[in-house]
PDB file of N, CA and C in Angstrom:
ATOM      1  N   UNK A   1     101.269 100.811 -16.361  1.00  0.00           N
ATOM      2  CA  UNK A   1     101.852 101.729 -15.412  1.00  0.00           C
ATOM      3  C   UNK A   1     100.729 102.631 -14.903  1.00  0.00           C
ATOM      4  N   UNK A   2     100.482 102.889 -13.662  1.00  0.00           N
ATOM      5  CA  UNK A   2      99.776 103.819 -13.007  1.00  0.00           C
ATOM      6  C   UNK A   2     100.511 104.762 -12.424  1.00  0.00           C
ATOM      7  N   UNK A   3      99.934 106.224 -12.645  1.00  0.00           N
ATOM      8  CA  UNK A   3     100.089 107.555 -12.366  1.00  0.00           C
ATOM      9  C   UNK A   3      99.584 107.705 -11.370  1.00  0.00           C
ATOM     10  N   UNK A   4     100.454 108.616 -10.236  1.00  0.00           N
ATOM     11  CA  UNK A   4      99.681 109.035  -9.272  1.00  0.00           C
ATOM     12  C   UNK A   4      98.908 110.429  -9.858  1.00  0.00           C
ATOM     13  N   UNK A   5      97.951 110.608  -8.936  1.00  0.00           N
ATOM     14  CA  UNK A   5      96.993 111.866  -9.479  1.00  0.00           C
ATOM     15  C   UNK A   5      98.077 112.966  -9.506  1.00  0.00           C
ATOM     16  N   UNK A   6      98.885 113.365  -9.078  1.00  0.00           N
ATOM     17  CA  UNK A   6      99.527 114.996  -9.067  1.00  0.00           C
ATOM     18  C   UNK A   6     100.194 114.454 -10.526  1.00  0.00           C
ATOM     19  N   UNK A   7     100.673 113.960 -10.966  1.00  0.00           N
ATOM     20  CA  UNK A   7     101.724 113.110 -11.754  1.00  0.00           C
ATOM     21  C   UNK A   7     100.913 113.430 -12.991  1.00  0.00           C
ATOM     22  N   UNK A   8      99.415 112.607 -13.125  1.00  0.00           N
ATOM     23  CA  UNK A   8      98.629 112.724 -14.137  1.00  0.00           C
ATOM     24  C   UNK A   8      97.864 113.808 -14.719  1.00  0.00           C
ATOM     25  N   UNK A   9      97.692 114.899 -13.055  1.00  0.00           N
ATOM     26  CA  UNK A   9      97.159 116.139 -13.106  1.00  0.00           C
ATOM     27  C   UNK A   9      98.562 117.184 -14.255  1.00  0.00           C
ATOM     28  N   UNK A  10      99.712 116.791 -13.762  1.00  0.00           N
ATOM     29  CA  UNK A  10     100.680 117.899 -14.218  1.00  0.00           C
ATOM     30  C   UNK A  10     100.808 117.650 -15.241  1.00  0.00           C
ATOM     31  N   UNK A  11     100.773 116.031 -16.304  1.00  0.00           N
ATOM     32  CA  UNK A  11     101.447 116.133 -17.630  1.00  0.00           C
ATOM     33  C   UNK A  11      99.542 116.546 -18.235  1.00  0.00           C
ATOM     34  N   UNK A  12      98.736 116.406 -17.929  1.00  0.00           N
ATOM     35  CA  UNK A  12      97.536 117.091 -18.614  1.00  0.00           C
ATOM     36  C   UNK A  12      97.543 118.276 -19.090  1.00  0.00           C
ATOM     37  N   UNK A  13      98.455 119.324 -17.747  1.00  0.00           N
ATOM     38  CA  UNK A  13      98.183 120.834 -17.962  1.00  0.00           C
ATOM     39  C   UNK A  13      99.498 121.088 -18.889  1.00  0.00           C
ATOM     40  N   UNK A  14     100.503 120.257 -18.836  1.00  0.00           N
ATOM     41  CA  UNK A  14     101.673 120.371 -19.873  1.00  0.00           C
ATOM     42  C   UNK A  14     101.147 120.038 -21.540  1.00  0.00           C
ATOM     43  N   UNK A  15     100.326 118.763 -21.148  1.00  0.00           N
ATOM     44  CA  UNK A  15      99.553 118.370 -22.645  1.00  0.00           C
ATOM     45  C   UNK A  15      98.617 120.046 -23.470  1.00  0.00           C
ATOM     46  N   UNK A  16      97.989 120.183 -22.603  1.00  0.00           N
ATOM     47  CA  UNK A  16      97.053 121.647 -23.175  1.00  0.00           C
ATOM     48  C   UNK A  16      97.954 122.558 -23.245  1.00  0.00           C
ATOM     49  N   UNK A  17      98.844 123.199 -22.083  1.00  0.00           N
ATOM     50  CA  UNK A  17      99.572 124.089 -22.565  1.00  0.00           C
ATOM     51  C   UNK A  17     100.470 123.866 -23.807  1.00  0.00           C
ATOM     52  N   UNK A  18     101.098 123.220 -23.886  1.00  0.00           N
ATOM     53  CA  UNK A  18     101.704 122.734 -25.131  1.00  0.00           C
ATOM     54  C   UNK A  18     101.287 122.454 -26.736  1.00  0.00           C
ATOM     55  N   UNK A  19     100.277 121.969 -26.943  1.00  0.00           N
ATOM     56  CA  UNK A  19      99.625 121.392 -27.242  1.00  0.00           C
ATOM     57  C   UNK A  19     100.212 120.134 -28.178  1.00  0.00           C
ATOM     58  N   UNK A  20     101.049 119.795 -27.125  1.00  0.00           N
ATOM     59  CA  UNK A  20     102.038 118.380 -27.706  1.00  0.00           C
ATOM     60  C   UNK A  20     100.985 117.148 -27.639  1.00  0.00           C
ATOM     61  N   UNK A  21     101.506 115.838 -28.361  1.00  0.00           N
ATOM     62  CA  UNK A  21     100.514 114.648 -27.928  1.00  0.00           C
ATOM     63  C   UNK A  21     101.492 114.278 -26.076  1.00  0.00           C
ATOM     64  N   UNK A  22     100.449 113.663 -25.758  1.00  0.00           N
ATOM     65  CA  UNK A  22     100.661 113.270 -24.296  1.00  0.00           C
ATOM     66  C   UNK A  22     101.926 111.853 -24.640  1.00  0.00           C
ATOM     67  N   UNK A  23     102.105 111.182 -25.817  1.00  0.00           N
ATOM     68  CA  UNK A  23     103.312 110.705 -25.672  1.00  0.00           C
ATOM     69  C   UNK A  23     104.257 111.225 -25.913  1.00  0.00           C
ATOM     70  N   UNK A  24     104.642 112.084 -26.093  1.00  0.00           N
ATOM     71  CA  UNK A  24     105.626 113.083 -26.437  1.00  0.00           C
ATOM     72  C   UNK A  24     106.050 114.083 -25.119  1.00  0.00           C
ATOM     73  N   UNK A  25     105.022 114.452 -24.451  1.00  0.00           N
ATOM     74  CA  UNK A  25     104.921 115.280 -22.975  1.00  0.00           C
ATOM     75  C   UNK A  25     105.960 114.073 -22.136  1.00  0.00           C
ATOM     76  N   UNK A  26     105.320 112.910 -22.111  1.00  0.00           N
ATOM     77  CA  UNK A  26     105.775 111.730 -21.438  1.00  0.00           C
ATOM     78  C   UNK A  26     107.403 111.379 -21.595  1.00  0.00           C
ATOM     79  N   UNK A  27     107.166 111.099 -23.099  1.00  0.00           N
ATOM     80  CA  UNK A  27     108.793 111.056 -23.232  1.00  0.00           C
ATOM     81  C   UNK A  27     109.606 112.073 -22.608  1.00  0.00           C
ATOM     82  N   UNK A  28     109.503 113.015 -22.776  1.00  0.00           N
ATOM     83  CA  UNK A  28     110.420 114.081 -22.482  1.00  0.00           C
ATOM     84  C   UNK A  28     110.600 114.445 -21.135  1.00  0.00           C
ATOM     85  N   UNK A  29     109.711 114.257 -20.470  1.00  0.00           N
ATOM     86  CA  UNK A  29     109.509 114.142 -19.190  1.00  0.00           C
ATOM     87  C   UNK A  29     111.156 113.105 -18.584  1.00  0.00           C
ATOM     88  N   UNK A  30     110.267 111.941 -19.190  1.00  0.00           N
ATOM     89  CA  UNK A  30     111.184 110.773 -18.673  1.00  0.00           C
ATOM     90  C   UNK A  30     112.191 111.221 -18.716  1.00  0.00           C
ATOM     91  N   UNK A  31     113.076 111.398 -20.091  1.00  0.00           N
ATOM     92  CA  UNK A  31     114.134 111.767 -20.447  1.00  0.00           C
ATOM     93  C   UNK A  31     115.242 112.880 -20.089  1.00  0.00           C
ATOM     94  N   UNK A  32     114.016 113.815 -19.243  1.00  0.00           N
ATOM     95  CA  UNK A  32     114.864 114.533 -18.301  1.00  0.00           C
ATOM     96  C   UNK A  32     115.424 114.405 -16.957  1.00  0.00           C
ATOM     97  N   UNK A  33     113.828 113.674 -16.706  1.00  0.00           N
ATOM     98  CA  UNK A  33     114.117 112.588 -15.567  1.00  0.00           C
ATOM     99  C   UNK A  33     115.500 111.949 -15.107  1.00  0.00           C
ATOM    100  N   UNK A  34     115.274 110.874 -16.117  1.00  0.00           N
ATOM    101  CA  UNK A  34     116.861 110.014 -16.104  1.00  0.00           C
ATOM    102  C   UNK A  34     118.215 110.874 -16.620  1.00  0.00           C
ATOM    103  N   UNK A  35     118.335 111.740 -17.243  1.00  0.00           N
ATOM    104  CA  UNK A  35     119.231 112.801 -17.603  1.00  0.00           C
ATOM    105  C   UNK A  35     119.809 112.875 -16.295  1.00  0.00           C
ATOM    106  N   UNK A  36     118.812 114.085 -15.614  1.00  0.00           N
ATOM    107  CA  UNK A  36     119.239 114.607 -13.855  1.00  0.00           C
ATOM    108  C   UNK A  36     119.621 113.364 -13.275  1.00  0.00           C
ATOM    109  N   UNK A  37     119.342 112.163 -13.020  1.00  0.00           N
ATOM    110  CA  UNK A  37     119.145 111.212 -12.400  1.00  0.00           C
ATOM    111  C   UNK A  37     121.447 111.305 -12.494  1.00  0.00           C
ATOM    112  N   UNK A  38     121.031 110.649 -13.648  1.00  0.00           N
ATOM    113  CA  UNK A  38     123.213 110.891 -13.815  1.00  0.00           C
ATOM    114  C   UNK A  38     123.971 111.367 -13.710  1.00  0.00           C
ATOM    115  N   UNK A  39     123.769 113.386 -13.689  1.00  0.00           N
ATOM    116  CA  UNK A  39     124.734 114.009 -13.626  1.00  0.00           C
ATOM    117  C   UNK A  39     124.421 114.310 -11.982  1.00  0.00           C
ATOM    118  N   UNK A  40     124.066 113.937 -10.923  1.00  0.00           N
ATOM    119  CA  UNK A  40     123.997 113.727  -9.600  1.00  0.00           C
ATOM    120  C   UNK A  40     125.418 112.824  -8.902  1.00  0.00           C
ATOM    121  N   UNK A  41     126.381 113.117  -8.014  1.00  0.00           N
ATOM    122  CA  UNK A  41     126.623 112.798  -7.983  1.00  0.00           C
ATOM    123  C   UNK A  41     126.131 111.522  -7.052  1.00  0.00           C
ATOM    124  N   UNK A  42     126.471 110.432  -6.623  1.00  0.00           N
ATOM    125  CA  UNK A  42     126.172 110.113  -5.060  1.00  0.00           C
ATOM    126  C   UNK A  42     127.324 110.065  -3.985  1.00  0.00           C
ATOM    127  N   UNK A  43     126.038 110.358  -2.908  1.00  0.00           N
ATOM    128  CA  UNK A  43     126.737 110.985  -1.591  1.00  0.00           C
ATOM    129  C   UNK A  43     127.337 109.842  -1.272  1.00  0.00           C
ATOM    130  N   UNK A  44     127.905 110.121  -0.567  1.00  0.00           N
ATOM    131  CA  UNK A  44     129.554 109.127   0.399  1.00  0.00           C
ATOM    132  C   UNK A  44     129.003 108.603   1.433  1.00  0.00           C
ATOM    133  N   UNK A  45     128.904 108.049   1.829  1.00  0.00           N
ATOM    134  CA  UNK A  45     128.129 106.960   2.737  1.00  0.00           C
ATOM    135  C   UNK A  45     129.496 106.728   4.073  1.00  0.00           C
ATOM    136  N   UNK A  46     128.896 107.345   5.164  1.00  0.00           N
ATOM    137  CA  UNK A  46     129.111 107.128   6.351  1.00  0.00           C
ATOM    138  C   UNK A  46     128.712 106.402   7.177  1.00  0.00           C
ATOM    139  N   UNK A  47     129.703 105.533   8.111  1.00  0.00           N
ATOM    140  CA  UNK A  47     129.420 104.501   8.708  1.00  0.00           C
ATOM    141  C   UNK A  47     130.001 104.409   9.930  1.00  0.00           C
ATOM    142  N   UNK A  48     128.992 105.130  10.971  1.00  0.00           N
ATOM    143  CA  UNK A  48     130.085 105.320  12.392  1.00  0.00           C
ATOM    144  C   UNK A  48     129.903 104.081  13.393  1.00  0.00           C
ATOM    145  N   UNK A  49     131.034 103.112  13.295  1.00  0.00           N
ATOM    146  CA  UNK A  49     130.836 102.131  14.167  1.00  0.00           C
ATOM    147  C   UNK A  49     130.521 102.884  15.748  1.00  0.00           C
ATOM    148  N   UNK A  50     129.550 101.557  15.903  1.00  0.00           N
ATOM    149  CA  UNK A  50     129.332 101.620  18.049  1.00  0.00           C
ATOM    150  C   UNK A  50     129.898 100.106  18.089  1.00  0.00           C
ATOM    151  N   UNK A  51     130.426 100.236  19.375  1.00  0.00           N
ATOM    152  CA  UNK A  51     130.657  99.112  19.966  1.00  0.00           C
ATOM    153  C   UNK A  51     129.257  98.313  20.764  1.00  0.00           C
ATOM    154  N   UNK A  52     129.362  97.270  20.379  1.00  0.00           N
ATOM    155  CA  UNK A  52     128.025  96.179  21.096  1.00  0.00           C
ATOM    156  C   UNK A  52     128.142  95.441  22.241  1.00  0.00           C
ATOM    157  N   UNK A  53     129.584  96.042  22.833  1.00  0.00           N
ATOM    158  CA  UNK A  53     129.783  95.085  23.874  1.00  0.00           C
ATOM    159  C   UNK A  53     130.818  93.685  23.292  1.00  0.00           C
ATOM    160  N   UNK A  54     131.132  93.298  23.960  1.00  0.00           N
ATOM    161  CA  UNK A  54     132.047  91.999  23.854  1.00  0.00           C
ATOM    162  C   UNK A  54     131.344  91.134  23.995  1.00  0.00           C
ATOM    163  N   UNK A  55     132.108  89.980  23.055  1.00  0.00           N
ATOM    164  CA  UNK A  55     131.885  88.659  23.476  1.00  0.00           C
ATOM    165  C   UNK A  55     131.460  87.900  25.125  1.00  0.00           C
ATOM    166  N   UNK A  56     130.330  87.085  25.091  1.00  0.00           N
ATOM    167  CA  UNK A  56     130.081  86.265  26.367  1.00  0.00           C
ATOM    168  C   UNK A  56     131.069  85.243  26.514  1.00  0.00           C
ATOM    169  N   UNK A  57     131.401  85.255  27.827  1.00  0.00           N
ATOM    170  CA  UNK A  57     132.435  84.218  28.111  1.00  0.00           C
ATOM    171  C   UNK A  57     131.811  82.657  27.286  1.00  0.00           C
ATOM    172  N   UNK A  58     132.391  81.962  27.082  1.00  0.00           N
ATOM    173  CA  UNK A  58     131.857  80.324  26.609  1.00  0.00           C
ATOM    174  C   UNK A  58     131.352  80.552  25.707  1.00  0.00           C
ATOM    175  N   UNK A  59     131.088  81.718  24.570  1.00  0.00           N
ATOM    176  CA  UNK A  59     130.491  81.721  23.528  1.00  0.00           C
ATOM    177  C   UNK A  59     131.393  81.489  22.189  1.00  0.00           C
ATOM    178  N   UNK A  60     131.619  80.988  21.053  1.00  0.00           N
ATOM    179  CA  UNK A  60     132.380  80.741  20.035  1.00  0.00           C
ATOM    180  C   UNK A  60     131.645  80.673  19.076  1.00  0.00           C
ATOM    181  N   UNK A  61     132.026  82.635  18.365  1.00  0.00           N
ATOM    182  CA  UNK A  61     131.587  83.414  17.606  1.00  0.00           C
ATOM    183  C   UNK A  61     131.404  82.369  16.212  1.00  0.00           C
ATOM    184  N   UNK A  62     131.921  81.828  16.234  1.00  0.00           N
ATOM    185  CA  UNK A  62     132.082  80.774  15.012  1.00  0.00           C
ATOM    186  C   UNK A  62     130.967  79.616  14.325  1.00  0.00           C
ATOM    187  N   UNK A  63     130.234  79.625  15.845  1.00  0.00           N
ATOM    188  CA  UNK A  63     129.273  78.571  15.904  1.00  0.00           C
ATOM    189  C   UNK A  63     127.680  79.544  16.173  1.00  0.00           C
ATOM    190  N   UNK A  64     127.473  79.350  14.858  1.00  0.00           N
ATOM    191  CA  UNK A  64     126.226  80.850  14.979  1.00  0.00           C
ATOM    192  C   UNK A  64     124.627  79.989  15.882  1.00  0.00           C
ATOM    193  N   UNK A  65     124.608  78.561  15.192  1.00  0.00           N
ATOM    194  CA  UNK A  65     123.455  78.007  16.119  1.00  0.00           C
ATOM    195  C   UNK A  65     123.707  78.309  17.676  1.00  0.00           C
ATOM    196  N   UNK A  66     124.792  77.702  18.192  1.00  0.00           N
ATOM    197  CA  UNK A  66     125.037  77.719  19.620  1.00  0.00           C
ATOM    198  C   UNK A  66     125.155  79.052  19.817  1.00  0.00           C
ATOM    199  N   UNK A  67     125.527  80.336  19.523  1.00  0.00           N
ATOM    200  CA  UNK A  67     125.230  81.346  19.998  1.00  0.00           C
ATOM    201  C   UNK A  67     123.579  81.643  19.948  1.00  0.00           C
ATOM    202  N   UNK A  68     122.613  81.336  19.342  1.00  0.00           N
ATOM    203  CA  UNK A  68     121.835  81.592  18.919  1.00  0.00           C
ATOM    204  C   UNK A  68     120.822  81.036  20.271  1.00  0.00           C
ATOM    205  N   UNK A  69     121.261  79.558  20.489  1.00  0.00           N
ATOM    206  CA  UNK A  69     120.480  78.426  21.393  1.00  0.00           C
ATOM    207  C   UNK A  69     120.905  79.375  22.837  1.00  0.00           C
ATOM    208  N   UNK A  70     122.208  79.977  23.216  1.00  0.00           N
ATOM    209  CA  UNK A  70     122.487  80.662  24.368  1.00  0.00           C
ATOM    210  C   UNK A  70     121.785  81.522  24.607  1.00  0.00           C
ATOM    211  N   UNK A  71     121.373  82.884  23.716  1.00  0.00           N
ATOM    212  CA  UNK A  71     121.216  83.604  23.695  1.00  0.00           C
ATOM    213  C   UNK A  71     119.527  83.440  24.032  1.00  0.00           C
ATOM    214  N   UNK A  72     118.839  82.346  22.928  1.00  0.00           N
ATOM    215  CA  UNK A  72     116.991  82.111  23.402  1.00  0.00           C
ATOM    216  C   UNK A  72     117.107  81.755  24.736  1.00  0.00           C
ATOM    217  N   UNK A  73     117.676  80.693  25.291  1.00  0.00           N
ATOM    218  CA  UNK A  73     117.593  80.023  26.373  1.00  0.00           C
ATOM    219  C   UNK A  73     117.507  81.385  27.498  1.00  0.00           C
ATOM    220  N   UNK A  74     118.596  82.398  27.320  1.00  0.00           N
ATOM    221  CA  UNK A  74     118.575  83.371  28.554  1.00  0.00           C
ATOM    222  C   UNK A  74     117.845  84.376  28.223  1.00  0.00           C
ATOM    223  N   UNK A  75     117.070  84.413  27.275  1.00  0.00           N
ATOM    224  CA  UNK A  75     115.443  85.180  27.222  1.00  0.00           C
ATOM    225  C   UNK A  75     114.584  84.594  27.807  1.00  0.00           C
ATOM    226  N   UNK A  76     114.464  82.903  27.699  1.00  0.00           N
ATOM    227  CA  UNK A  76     113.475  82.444  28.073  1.00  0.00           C
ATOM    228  C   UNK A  76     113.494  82.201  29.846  1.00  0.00           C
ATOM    229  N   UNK A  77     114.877  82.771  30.034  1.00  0.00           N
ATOM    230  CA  UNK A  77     115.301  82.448  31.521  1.00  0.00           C
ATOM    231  C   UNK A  77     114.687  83.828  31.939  1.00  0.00           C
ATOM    232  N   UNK A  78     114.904  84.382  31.687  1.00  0.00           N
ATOM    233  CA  UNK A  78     114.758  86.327  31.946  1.00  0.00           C
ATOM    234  C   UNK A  78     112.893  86.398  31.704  1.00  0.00           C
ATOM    235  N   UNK A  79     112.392  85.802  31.149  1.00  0.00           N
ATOM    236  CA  UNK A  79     110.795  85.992  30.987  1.00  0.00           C
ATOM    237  C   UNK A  79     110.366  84.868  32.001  1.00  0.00           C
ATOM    238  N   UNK A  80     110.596  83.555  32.728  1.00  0.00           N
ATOM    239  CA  UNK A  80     109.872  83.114  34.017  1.00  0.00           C
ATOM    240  C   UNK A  80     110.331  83.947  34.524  1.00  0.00           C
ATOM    241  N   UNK A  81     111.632  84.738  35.159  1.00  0.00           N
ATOM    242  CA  UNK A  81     112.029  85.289  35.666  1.00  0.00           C
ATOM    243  C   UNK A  81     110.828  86.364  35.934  1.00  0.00           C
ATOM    244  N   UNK A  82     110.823  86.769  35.231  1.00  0.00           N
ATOM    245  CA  UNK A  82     109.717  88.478  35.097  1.00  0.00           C
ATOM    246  C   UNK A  82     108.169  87.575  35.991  1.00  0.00           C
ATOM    247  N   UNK A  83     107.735  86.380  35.822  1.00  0.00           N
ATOM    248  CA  UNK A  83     106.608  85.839  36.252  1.00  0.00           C
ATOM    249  C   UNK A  83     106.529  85.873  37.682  1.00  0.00           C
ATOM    250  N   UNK A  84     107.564  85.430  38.037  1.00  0.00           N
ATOM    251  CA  UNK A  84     107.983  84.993  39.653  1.00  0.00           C
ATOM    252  C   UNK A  84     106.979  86.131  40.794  1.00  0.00           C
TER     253      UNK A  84
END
């Protein structure tokens, strides 16, 4: 496992101030860590539909290649287009 420097800088000055062993700083660390981690609740997740527009006429949502082949084909129509 690699420490980022602030990470490695802070349990050092906890190690001296303390004068705990650095696995012990560590543990406890963790352990508060994941503690807080649980009594959090999680937030509620909102999901505001947009509308995308409707279906293309002759298209049948069902058939994901053939929407797929429609859809390249009138990019590739729309980019000579842009050449002209």
């Amino acid at each position: 496992m690699t420490l980022e420097s602030d990470v490695a800088r802070a349990l050092r000055e906890e190690v001296a101030r303390s004068g705990r062993p650095l696995k012990a700083v560590v543990n406890e660390a963790l352990r508060a860590g994941l503690a807080s981690g649980k009594a959090r609740p999680a937030r509620r997740y909102r999901l505001k539909p947009v509308s995308l527009g409707g279906v293309l006429p002759g298209v049948d949502l069902d058939k994901a290649l053939a929407l797929a082949e429609v859809l390249e084909d009138r990019e590739i129509a729309r980019k000579l287009e842009m050449r002209k």
